[in-house]
C-alpha atoms as a PDB file:
ATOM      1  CA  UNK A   1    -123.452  85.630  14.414  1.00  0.00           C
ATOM      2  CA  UNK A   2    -123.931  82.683  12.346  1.00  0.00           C
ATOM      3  CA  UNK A   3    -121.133  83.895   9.694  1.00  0.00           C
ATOM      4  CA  UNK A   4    -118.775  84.117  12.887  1.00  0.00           C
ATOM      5  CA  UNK A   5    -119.771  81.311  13.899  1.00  0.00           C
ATOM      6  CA  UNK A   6    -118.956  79.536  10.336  1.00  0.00           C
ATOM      7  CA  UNK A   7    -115.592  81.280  10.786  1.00  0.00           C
ATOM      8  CA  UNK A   8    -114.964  79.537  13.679  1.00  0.00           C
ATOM      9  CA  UNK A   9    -116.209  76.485  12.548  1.00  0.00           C
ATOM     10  CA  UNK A  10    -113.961  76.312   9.345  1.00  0.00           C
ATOM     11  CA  UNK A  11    -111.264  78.046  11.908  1.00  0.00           C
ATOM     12  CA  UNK A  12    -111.747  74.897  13.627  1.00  0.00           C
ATOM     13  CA  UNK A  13    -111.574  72.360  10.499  1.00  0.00           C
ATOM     14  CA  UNK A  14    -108.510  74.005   8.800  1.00  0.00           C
ATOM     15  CA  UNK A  15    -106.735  73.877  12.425  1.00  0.00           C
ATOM     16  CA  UNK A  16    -108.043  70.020  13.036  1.00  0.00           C
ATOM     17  CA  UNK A  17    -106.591  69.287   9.422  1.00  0.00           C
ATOM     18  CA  UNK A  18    -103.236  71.362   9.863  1.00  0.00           C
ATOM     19  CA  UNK A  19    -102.999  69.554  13.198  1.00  0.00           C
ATOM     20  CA  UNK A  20    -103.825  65.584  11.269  1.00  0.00           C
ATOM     21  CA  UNK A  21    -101.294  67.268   8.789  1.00  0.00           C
ATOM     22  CA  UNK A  22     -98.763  67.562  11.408  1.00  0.00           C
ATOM     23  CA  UNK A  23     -99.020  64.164  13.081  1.00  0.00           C
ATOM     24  CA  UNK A  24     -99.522  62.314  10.344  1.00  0.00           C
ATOM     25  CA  UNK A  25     -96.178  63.676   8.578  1.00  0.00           C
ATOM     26  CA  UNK A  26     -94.251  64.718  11.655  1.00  0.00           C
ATOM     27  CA  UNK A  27     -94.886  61.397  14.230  1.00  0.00           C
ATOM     28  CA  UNK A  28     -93.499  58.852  11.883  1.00  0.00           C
ATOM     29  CA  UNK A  29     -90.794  61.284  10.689  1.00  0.00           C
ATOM     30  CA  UNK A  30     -89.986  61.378  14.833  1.00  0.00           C
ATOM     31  CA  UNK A  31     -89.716  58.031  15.272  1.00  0.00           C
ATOM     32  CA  UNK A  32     -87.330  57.403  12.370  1.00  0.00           C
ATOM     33  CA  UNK A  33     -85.357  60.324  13.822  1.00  0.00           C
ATOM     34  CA  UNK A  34     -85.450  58.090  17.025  1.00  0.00           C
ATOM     35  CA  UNK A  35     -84.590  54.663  14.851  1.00  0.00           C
ATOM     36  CA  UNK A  36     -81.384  56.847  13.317  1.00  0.00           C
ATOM     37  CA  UNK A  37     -80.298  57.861  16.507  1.00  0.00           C
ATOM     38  CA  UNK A  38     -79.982  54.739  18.470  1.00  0.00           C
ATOM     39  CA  UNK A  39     -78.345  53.485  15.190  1.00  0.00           C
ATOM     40  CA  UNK A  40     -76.209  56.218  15.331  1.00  0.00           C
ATOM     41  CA  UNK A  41     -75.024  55.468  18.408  1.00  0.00           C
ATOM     42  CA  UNK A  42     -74.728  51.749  18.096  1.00  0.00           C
ATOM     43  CA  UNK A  43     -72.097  52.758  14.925  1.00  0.00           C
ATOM     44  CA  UNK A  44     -70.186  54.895  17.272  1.00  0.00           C
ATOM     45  CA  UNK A  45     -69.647  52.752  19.514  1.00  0.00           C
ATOM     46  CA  UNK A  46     -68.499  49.610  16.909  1.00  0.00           C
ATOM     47  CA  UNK A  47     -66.462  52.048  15.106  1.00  0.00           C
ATOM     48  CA  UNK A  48     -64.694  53.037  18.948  1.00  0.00           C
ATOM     49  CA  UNK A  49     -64.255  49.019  19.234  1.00  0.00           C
ATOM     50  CA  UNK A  50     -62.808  48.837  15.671  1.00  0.00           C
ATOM     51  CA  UNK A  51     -60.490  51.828  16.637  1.00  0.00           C
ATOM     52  CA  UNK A  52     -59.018  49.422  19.636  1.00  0.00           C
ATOM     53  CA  UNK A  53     -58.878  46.808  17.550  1.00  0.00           C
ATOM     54  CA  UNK A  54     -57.333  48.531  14.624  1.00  0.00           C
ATOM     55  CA  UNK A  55     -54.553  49.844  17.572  1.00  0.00           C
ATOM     56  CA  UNK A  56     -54.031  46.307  18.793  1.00  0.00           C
ATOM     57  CA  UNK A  57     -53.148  45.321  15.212  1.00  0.00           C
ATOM     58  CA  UNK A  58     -51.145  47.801  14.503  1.00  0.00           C
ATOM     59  CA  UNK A  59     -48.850  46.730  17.655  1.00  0.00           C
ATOM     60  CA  UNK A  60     -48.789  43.159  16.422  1.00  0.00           C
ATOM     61  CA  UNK A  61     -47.972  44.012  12.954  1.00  0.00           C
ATOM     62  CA  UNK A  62     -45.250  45.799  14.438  1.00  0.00           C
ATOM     63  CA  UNK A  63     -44.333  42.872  16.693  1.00  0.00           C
ATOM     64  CA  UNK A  64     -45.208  40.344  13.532  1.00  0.00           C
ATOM     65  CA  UNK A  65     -41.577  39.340  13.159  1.00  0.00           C
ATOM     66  CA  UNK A  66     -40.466  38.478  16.633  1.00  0.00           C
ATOM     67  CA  UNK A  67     -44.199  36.560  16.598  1.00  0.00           C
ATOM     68  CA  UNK A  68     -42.803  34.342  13.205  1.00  0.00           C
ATOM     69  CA  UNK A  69     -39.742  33.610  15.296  1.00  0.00           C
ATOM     70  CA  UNK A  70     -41.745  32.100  17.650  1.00  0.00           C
ATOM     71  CA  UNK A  71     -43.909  29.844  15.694  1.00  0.00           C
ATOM     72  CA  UNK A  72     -40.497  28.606  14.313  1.00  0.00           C
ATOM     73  CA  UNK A  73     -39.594  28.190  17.461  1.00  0.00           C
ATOM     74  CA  UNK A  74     -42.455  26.571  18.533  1.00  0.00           C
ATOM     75  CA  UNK A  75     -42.930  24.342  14.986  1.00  0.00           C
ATOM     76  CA  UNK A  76     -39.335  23.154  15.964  1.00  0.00           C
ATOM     77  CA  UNK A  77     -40.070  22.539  19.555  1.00  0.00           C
ATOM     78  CA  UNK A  78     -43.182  20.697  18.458  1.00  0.00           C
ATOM     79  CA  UNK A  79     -43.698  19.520  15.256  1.00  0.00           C
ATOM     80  CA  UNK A  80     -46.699  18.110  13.896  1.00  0.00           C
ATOM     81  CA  UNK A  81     -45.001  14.988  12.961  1.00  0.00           C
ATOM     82  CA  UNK A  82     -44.382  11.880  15.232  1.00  0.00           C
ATOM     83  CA  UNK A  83     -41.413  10.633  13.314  1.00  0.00           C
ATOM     84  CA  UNK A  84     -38.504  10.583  15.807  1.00  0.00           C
ATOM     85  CA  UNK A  85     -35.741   9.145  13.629  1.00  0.00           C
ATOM     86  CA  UNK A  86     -33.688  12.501  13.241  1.00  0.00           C
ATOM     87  CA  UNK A  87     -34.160  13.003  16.792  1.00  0.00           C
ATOM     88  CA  UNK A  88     -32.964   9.070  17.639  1.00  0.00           C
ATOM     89  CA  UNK A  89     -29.771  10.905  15.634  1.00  0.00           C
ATOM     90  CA  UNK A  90     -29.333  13.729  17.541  1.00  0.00           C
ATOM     91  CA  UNK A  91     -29.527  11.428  20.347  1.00  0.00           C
ATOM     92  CA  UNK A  92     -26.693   9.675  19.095  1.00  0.00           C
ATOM     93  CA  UNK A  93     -24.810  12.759  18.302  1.00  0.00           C
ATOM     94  CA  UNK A  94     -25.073  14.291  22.025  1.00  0.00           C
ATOM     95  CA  UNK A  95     -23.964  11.128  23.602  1.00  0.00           C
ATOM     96  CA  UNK A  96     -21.101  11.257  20.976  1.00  0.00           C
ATOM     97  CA  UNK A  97     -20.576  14.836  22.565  1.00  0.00           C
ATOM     98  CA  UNK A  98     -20.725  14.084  25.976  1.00  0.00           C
ATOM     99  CA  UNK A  99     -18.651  10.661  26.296  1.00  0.00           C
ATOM    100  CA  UNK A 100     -21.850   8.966  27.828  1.00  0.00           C
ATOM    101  CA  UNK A 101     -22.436   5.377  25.542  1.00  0.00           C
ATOM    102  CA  UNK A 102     -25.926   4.473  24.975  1.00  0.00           C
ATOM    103  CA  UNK A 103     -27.105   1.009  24.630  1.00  0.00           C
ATOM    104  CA  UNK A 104     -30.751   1.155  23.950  1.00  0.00           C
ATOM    105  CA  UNK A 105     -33.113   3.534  22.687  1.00  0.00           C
ATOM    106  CA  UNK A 106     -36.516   2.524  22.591  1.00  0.00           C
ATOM    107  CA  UNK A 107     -39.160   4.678  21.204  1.00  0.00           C
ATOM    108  CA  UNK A 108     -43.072   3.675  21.630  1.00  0.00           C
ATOM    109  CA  UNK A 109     -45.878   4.782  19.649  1.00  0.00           C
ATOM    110  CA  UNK A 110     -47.248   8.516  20.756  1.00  0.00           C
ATOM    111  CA  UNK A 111     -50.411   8.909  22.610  1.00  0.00           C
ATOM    112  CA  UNK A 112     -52.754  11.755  22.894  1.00  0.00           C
ATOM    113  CA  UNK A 113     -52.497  13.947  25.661  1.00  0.00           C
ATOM    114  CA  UNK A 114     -54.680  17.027  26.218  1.00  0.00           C
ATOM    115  CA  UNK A 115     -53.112  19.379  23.443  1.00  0.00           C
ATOM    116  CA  UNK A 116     -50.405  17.735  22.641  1.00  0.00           C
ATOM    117  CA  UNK A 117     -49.548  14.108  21.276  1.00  0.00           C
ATOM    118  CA  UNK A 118     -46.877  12.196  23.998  1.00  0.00           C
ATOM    119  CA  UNK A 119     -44.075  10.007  22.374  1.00  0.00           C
ATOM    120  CA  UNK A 120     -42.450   7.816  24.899  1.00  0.00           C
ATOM    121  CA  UNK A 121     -38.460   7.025  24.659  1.00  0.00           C
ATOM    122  CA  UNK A 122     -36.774   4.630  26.861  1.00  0.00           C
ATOM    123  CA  UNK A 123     -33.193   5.185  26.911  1.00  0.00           C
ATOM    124  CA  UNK A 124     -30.449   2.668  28.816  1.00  0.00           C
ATOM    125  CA  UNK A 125     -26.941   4.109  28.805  1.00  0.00           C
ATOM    126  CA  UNK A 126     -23.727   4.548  31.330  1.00  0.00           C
ATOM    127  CA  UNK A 127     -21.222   7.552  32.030  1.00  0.00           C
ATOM    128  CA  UNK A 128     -19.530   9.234  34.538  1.00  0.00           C
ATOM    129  CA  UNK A 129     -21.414  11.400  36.531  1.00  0.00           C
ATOM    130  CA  UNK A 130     -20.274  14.557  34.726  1.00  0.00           C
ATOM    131  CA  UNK A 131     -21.124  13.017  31.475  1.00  0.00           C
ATOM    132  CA  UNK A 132     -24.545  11.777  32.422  1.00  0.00           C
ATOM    133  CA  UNK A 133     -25.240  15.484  33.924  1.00  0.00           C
ATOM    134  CA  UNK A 134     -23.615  17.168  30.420  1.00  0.00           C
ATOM    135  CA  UNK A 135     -26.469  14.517  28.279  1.00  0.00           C
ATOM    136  CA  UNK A 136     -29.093  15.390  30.629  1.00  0.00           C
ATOM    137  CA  UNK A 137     -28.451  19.068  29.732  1.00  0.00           C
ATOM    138  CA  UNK A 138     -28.118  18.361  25.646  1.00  0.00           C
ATOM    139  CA  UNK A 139     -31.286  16.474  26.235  1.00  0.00           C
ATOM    140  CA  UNK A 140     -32.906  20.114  27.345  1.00  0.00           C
ATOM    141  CA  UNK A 141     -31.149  22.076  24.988  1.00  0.00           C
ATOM    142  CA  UNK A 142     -32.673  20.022  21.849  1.00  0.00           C
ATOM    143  CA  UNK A 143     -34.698  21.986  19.445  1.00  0.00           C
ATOM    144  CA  UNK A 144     -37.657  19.031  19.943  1.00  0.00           C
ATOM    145  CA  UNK A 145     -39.301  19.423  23.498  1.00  0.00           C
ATOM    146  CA  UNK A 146     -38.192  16.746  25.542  1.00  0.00           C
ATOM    147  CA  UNK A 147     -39.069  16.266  29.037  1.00  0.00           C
ATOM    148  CA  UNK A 148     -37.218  14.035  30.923  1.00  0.00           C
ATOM    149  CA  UNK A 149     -40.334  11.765  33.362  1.00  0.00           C
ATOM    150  CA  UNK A 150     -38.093   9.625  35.410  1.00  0.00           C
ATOM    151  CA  UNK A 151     -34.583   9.019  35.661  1.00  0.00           C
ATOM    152  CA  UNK A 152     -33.015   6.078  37.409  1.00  0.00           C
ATOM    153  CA  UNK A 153     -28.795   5.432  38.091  1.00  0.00           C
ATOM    154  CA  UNK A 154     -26.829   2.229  39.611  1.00  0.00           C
ATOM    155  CA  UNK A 155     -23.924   1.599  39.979  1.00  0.00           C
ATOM    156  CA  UNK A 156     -22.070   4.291  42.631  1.00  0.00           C
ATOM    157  CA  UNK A 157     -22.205   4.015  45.993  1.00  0.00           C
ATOM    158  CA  UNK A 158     -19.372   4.521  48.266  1.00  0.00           C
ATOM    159  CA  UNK A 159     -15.587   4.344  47.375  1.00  0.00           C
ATOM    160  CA  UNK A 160     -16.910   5.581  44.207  1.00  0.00           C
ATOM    161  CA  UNK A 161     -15.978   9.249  42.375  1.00  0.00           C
ATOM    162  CA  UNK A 162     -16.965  10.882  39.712  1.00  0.00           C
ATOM    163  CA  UNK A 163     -14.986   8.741  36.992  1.00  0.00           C
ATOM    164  CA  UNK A 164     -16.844   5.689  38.118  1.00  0.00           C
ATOM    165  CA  UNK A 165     -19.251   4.450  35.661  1.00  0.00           C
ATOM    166  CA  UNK A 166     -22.854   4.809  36.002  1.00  0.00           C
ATOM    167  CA  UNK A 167     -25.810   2.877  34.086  1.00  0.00           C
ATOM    168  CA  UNK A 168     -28.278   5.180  33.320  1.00  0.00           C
ATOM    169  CA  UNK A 169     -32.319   4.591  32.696  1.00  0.00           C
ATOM    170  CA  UNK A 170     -34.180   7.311  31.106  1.00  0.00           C
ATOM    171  CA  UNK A 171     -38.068   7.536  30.742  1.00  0.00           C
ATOM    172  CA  UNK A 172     -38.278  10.509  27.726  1.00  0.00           C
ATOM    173  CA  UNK A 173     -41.798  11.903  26.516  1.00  0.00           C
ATOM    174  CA  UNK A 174     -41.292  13.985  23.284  1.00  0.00           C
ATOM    175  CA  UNK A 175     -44.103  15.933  22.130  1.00  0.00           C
ATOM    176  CA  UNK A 176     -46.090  16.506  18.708  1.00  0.00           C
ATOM    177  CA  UNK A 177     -48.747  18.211  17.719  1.00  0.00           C
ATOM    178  CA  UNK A 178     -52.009  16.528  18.596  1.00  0.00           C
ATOM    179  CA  UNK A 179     -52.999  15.885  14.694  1.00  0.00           C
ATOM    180  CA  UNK A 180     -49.546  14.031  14.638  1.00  0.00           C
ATOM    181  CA  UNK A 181     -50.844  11.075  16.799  1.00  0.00           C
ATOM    182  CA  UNK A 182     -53.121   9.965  14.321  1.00  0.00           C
ATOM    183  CA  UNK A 183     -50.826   9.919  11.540  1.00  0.00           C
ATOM    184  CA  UNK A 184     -48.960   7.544  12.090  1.00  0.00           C
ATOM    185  CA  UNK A 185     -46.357   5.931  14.502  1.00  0.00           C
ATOM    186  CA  UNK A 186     -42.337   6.106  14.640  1.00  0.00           C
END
């Protein structure tokens, strides 16, 4: 009985230490397991959101050109300068075009305005009423955003027509990138 029982006891031991064994080498080697997985997953799911991304790319890269014609476009439409002296010319050149004579053309310095800079033109000049309408059109159709902020005309009234002479006041606010404000004036 007491050799069984020393069997059993060293049974015991050699199962306690297999059992230390296992924990000791198995518990840490589960939680790494566990560490790997959620990494695992976290990768998976970056590499899906790269994937997107990647596709979305792709579509502008295929899109890139019609996306450089637009930042011309835009450059043109508002530059990041506030020198207005070609435009002053092209001015000139659509009133030339359009039969209306200006007088006056009075450019302030530009202003900041949200996300763009704001460059004020004051323009006196007189026309028919078909050439005043043709300018205000070339004014639009310039390549350098223009909006036209108040407009003010004299001079019909009745036992006028459209050949009678008009004097025209225009309020003009040209725009520029807002870096351009701080550069200088025009």
């Amino acid at each position: 009985m007491l050799r069984q029982r020393r069997v059993l006891i060293a049974a015991a031991v050699a199962l306690l230490v297999i059992l230390i064994w296992m924990v000791a080498l198995f518990l840490p080697e589960g939680r790494k397991v566990g560490t790997i997985n959620v990494k695992v997953q976290a990768a998976q799911n970056e590499q899906v959101q790269l994937q997107d991304r990647l596709a979305r790319l792709k579509s502008y890269s295929r899109e890139s050109a019609k996306f450089e014609a637009l930042q011309a476009k835009l450059t043109a439409s508002v530059p990041s300068t506030t020198d207005i002296y070609d435009y002053i010319t092209a001015i000139s050149q659509i009133a030339t075009a359009t039969g209306i004579k200006v007088s006056n053309v009075d450019p302030q310095p530009a202003q900041a305005s949200g996300n763009v800079s704001v460059i004020p033109v004051a323009i006196s000049a007189s026309g028919t009423y078909d050439q005043t309408l043709a300018f205000i059109k070339a004014l639009y159709a310039l390549p350098r955003l223009t909006l036209i902020s108040n407009v003010s005309i004299s001079g019909g009234g009745n036992n006028t027509n459209r050949g009678t002479v008009l004097n025209d006041q225009f309020s003009l606010e040209i725009l520029a990138q807002p870096a351009a404000a701080h550069a200088g004036t025009p």
